[in-house]
PDB file of N, CA and C in Angstrom:
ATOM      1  N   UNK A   1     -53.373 116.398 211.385  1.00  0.00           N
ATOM      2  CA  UNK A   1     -52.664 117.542 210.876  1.00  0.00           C
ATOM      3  C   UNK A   1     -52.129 118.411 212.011  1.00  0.00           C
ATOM      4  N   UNK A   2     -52.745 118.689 213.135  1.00  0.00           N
ATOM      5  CA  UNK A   2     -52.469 119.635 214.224  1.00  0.00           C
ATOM      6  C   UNK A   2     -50.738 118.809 214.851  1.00  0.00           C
ATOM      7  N   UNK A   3     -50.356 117.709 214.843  1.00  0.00           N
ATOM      8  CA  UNK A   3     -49.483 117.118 215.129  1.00  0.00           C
ATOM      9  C   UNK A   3     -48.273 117.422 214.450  1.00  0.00           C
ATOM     10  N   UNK A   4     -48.245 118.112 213.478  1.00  0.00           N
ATOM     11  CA  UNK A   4     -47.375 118.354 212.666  1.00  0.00           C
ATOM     12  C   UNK A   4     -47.160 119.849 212.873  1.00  0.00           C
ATOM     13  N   UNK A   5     -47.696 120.380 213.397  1.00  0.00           N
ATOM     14  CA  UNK A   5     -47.184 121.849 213.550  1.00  0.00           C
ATOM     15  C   UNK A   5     -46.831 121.843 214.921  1.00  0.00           C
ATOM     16  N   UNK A   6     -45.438 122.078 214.744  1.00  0.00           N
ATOM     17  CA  UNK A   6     -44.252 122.637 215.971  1.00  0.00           C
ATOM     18  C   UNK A   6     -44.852 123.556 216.853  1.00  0.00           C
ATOM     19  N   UNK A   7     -44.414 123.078 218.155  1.00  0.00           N
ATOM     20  CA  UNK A   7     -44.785 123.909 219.721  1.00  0.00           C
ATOM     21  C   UNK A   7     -43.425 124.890 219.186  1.00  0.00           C
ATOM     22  N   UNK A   8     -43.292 126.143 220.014  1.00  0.00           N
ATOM     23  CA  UNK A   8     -42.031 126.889 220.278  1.00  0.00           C
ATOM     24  C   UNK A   8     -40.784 126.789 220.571  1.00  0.00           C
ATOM     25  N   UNK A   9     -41.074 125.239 221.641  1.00  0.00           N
ATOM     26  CA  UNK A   9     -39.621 124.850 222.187  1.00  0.00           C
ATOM     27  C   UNK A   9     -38.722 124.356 220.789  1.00  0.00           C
ATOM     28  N   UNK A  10     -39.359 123.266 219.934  1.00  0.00           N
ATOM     29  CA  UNK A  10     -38.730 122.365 218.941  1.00  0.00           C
ATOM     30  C   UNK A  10     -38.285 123.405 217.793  1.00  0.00           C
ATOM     31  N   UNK A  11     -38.521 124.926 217.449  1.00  0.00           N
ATOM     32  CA  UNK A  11     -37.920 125.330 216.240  1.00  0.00           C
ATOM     33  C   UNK A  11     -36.708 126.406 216.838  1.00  0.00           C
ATOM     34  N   UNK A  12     -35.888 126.246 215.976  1.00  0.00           N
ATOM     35  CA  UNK A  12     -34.764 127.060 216.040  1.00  0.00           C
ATOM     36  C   UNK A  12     -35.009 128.963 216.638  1.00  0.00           C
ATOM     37  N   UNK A  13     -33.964 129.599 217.651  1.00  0.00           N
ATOM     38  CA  UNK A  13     -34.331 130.434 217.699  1.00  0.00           C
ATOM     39  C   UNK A  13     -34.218 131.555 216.766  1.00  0.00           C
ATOM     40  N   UNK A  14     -34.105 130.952 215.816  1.00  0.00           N
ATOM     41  CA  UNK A  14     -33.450 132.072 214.907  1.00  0.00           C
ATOM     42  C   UNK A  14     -34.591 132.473 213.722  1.00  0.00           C
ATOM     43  N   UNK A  15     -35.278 131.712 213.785  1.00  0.00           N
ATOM     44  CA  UNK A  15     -36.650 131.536 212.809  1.00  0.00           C
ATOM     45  C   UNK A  15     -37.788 132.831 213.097  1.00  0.00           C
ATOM     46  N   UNK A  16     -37.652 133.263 212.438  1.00  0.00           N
ATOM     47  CA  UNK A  16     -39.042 134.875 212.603  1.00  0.00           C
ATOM     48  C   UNK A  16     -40.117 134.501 211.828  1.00  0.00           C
ATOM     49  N   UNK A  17     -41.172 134.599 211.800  1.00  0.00           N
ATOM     50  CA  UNK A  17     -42.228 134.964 211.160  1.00  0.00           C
ATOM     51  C   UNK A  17     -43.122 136.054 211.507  1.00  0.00           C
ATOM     52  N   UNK A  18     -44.272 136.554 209.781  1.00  0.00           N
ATOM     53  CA  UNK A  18     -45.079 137.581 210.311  1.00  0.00           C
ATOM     54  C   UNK A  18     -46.172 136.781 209.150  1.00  0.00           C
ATOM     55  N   UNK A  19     -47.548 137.269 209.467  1.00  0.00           N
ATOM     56  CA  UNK A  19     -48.264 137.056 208.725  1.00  0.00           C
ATOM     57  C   UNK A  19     -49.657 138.092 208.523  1.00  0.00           C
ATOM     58  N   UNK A  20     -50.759 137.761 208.325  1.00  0.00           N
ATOM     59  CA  UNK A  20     -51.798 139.171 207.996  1.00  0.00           C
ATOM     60  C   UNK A  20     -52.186 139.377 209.195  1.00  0.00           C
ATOM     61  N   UNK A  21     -51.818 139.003 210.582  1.00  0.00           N
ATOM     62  CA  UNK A  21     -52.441 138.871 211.382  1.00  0.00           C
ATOM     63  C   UNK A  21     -51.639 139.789 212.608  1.00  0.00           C
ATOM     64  N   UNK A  22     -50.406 139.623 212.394  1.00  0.00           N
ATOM     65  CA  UNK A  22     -48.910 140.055 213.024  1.00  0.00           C
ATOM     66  C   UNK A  22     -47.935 139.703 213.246  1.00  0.00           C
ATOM     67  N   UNK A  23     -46.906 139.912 213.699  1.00  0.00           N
ATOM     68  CA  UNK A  23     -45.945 139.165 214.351  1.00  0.00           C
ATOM     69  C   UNK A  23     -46.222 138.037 215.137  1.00  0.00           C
ATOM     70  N   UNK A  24     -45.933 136.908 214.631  1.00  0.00           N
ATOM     71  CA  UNK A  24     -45.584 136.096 215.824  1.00  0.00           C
ATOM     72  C   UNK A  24     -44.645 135.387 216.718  1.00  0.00           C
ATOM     73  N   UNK A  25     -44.450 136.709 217.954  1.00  0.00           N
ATOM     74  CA  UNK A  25     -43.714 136.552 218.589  1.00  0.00           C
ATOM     75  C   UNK A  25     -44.206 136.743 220.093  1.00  0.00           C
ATOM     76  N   UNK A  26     -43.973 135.982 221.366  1.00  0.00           N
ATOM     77  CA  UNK A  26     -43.926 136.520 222.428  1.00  0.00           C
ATOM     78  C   UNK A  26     -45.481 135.704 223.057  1.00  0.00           C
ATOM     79  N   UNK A  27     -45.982 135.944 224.002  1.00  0.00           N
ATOM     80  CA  UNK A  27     -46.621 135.949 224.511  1.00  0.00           C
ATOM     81  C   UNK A  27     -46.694 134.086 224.713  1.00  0.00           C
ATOM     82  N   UNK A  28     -47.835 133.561 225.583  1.00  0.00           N
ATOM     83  CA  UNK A  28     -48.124 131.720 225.766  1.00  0.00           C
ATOM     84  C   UNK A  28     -47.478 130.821 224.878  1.00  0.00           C
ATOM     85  N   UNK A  29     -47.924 131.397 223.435  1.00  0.00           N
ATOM     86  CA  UNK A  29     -47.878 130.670 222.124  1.00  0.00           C
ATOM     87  C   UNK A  29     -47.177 131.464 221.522  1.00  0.00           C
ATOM     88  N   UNK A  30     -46.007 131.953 220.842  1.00  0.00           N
ATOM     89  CA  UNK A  30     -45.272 132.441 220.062  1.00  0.00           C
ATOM     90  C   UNK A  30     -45.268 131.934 218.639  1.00  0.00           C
ATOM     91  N   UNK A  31     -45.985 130.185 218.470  1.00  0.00           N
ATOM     92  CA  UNK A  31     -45.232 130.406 217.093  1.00  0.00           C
ATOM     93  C   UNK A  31     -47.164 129.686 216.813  1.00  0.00           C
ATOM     94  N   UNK A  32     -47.932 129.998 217.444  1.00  0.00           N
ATOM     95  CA  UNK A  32     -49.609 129.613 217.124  1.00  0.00           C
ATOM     96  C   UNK A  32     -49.872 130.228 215.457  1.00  0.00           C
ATOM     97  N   UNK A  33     -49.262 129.384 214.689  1.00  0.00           N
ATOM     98  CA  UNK A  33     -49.528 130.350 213.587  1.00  0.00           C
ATOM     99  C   UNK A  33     -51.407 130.040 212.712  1.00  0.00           C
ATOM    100  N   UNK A  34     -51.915 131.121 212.830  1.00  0.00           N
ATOM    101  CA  UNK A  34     -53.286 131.213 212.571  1.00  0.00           C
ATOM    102  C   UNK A  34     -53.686 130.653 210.911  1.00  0.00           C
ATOM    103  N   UNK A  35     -52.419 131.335 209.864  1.00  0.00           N
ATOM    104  CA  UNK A  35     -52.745 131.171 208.701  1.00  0.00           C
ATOM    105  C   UNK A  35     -51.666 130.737 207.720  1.00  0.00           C
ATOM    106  N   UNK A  36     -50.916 129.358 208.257  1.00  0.00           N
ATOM    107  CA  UNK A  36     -49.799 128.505 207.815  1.00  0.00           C
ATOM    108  C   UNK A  36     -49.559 129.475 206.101  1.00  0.00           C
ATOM    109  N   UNK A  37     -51.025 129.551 205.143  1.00  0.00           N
ATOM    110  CA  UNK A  37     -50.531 129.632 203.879  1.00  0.00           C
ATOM    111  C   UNK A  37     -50.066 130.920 203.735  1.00  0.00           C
ATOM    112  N   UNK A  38     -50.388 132.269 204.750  1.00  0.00           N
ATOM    113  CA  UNK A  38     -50.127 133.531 204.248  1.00  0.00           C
ATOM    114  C   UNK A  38     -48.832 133.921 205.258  1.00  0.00           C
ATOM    115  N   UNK A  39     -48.421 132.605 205.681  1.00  0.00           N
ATOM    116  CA  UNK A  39     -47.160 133.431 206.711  1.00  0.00           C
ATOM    117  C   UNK A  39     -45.586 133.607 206.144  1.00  0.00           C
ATOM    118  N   UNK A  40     -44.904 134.652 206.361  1.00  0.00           N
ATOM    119  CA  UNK A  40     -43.950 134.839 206.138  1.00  0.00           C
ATOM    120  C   UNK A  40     -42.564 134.754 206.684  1.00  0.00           C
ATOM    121  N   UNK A  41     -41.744 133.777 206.322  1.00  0.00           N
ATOM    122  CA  UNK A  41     -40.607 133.301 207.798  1.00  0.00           C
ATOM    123  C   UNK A  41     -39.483 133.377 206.720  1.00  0.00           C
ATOM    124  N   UNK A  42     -38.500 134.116 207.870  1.00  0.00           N
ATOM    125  CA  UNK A  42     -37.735 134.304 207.595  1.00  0.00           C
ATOM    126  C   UNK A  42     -36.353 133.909 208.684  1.00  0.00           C
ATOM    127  N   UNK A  43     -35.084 133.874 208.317  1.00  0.00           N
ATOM    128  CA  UNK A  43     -33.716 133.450 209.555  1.00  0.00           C
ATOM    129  C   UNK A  43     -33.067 134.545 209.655  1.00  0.00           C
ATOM    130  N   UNK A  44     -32.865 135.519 211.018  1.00  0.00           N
ATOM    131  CA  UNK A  44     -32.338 136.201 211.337  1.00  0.00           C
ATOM    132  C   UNK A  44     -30.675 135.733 211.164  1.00  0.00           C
ATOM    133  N   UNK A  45     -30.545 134.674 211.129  1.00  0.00           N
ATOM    134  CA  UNK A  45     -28.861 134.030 211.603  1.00  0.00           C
ATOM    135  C   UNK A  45     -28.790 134.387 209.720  1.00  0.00           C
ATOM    136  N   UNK A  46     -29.132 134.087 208.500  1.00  0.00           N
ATOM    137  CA  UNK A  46     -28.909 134.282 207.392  1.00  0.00           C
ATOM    138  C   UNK A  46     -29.248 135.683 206.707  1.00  0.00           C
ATOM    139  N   UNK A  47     -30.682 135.860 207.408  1.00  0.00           N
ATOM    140  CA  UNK A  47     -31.306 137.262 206.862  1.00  0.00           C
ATOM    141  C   UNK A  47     -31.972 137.265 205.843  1.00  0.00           C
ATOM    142  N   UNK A  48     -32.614 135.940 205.380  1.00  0.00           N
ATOM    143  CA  UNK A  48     -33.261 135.686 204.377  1.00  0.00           C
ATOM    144  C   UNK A  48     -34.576 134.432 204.414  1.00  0.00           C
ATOM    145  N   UNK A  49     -34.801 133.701 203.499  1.00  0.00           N
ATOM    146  CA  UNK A  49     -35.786 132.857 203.383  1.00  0.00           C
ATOM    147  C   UNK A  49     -35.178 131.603 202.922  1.00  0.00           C
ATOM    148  N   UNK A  50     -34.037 131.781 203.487  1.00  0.00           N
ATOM    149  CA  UNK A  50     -32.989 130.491 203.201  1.00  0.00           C
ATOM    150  C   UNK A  50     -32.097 130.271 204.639  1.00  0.00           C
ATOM    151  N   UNK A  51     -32.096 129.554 205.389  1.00  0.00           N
ATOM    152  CA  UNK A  51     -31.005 129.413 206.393  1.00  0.00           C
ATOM    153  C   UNK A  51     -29.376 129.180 205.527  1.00  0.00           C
ATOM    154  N   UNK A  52     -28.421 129.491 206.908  1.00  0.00           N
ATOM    155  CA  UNK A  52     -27.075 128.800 206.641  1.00  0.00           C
ATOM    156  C   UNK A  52     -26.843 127.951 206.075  1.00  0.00           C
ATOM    157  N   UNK A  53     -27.506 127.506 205.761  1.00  0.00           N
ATOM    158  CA  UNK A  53     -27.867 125.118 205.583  1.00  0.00           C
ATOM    159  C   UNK A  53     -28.089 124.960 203.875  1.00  0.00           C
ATOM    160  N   UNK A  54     -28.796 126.488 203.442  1.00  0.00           N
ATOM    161  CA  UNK A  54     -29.047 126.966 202.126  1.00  0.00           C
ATOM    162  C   UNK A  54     -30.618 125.680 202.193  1.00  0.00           C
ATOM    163  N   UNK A  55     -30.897 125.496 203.454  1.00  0.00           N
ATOM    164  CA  UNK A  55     -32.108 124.472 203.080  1.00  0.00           C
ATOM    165  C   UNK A  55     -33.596 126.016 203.288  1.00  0.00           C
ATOM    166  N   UNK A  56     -34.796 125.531 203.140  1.00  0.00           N
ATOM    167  CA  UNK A  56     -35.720 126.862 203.020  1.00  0.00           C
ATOM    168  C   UNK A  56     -36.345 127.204 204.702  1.00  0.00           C
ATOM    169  N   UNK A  57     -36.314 128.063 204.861  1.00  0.00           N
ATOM    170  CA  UNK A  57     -36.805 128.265 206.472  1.00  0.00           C
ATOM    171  C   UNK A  57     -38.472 128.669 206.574  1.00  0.00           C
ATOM    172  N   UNK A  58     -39.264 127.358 207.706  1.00  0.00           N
ATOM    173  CA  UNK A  58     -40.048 127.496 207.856  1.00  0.00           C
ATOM    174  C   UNK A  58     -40.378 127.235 208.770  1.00  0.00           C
ATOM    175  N   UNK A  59     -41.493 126.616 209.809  1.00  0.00           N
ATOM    176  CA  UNK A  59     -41.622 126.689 211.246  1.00  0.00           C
ATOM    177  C   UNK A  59     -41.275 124.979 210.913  1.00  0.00           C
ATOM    178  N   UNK A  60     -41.645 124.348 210.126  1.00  0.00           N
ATOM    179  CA  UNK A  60     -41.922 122.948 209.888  1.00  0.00           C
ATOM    180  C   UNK A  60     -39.805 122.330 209.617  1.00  0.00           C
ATOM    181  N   UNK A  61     -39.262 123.227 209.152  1.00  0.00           N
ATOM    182  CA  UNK A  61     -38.375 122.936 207.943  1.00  0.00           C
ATOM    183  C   UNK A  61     -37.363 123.486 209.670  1.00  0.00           C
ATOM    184  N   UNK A  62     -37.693 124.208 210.285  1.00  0.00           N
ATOM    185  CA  UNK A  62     -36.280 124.886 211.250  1.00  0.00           C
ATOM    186  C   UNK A  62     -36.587 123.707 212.535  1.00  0.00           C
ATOM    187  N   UNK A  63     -36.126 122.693 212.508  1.00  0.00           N
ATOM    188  CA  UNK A  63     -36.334 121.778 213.851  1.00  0.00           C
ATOM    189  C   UNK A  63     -35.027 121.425 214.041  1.00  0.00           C
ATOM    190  N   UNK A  64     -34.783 120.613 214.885  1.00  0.00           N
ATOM    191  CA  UNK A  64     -33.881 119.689 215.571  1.00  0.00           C
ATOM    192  C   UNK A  64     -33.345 119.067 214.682  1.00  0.00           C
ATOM    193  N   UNK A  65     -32.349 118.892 214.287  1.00  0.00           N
ATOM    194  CA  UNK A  65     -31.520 117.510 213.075  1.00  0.00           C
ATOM    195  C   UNK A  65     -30.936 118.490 211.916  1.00  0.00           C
ATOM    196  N   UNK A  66     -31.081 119.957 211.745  1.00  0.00           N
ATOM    197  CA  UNK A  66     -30.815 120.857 210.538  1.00  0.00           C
ATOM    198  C   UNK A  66     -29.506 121.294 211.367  1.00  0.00           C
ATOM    199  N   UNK A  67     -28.654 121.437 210.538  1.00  0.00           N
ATOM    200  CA  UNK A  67     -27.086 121.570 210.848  1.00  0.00           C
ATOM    201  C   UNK A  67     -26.924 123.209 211.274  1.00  0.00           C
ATOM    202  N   UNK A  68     -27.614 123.830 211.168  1.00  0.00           N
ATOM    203  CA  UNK A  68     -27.661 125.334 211.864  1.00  0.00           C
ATOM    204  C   UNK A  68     -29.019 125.614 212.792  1.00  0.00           C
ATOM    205  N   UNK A  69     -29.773 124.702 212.891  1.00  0.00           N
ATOM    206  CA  UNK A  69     -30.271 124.568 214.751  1.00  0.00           C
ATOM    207  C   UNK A  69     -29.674 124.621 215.564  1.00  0.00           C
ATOM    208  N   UNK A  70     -30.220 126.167 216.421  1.00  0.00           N
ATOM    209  CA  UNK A  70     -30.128 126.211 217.594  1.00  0.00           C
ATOM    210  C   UNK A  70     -31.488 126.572 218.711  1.00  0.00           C
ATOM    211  N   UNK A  71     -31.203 125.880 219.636  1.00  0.00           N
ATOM    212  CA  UNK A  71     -32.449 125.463 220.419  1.00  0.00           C
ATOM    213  C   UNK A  71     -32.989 126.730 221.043  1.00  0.00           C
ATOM    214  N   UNK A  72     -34.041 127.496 221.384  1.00  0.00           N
ATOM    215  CA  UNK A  72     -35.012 128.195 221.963  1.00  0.00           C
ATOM    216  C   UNK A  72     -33.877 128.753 223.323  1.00  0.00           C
ATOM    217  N   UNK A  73     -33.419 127.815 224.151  1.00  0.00           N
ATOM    218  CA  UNK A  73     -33.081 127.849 225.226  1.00  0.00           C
ATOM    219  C   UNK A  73     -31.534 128.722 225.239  1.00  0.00           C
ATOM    220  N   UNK A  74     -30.940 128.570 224.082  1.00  0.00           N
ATOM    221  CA  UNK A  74     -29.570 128.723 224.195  1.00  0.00           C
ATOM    222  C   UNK A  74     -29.293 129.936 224.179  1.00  0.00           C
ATOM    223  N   UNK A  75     -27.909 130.257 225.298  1.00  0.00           N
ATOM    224  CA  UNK A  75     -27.848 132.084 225.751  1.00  0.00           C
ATOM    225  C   UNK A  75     -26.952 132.515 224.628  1.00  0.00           C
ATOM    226  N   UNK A  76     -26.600 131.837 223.350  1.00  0.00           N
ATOM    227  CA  UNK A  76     -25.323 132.385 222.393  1.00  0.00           C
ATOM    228  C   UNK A  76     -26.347 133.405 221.388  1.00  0.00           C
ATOM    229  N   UNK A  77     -26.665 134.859 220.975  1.00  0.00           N
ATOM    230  CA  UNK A  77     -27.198 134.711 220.152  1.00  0.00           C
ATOM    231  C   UNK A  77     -26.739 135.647 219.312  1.00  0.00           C
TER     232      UNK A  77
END
């Protein structure tokens, strides 16, 4: 199961989450999410709980191959 949850580099930068715990953002681990069932993610690029793609945004669901991924690294934002 631990294999399936995304490092920071592989999800889109556009992907936010918060959960009972806080923001997770910033620091070693940015996207270490503690409590997968109570977290809340949302796409800054849409502003909702739906990306551009109209597919659902989640840490699992915002990767590489989704037609409005963009990578961690990229200076456009």
């Amino acid at each position: 199961m631990e294999e399936n949850k995304p490092n920071n580099l592989s999800m889109c930068k556009f992907l936010r989450a918060r959960n009972p715990y806080g923001m997770m953002e910033g620091g070693d681990h940015p996207w270490f999410l503690l409590d997968d069932a109570n977290t809340i993610c949302w796409c800054i690029s849409s502003s909702g709980a739906v990306g551009p793609d109209n597919g659902l945004v989640s840490p699992t669901n915002c990767r590489e191959g989704r037609s409005c991924f963009v990578p961690q690294d990229a200076d456009d934002l």
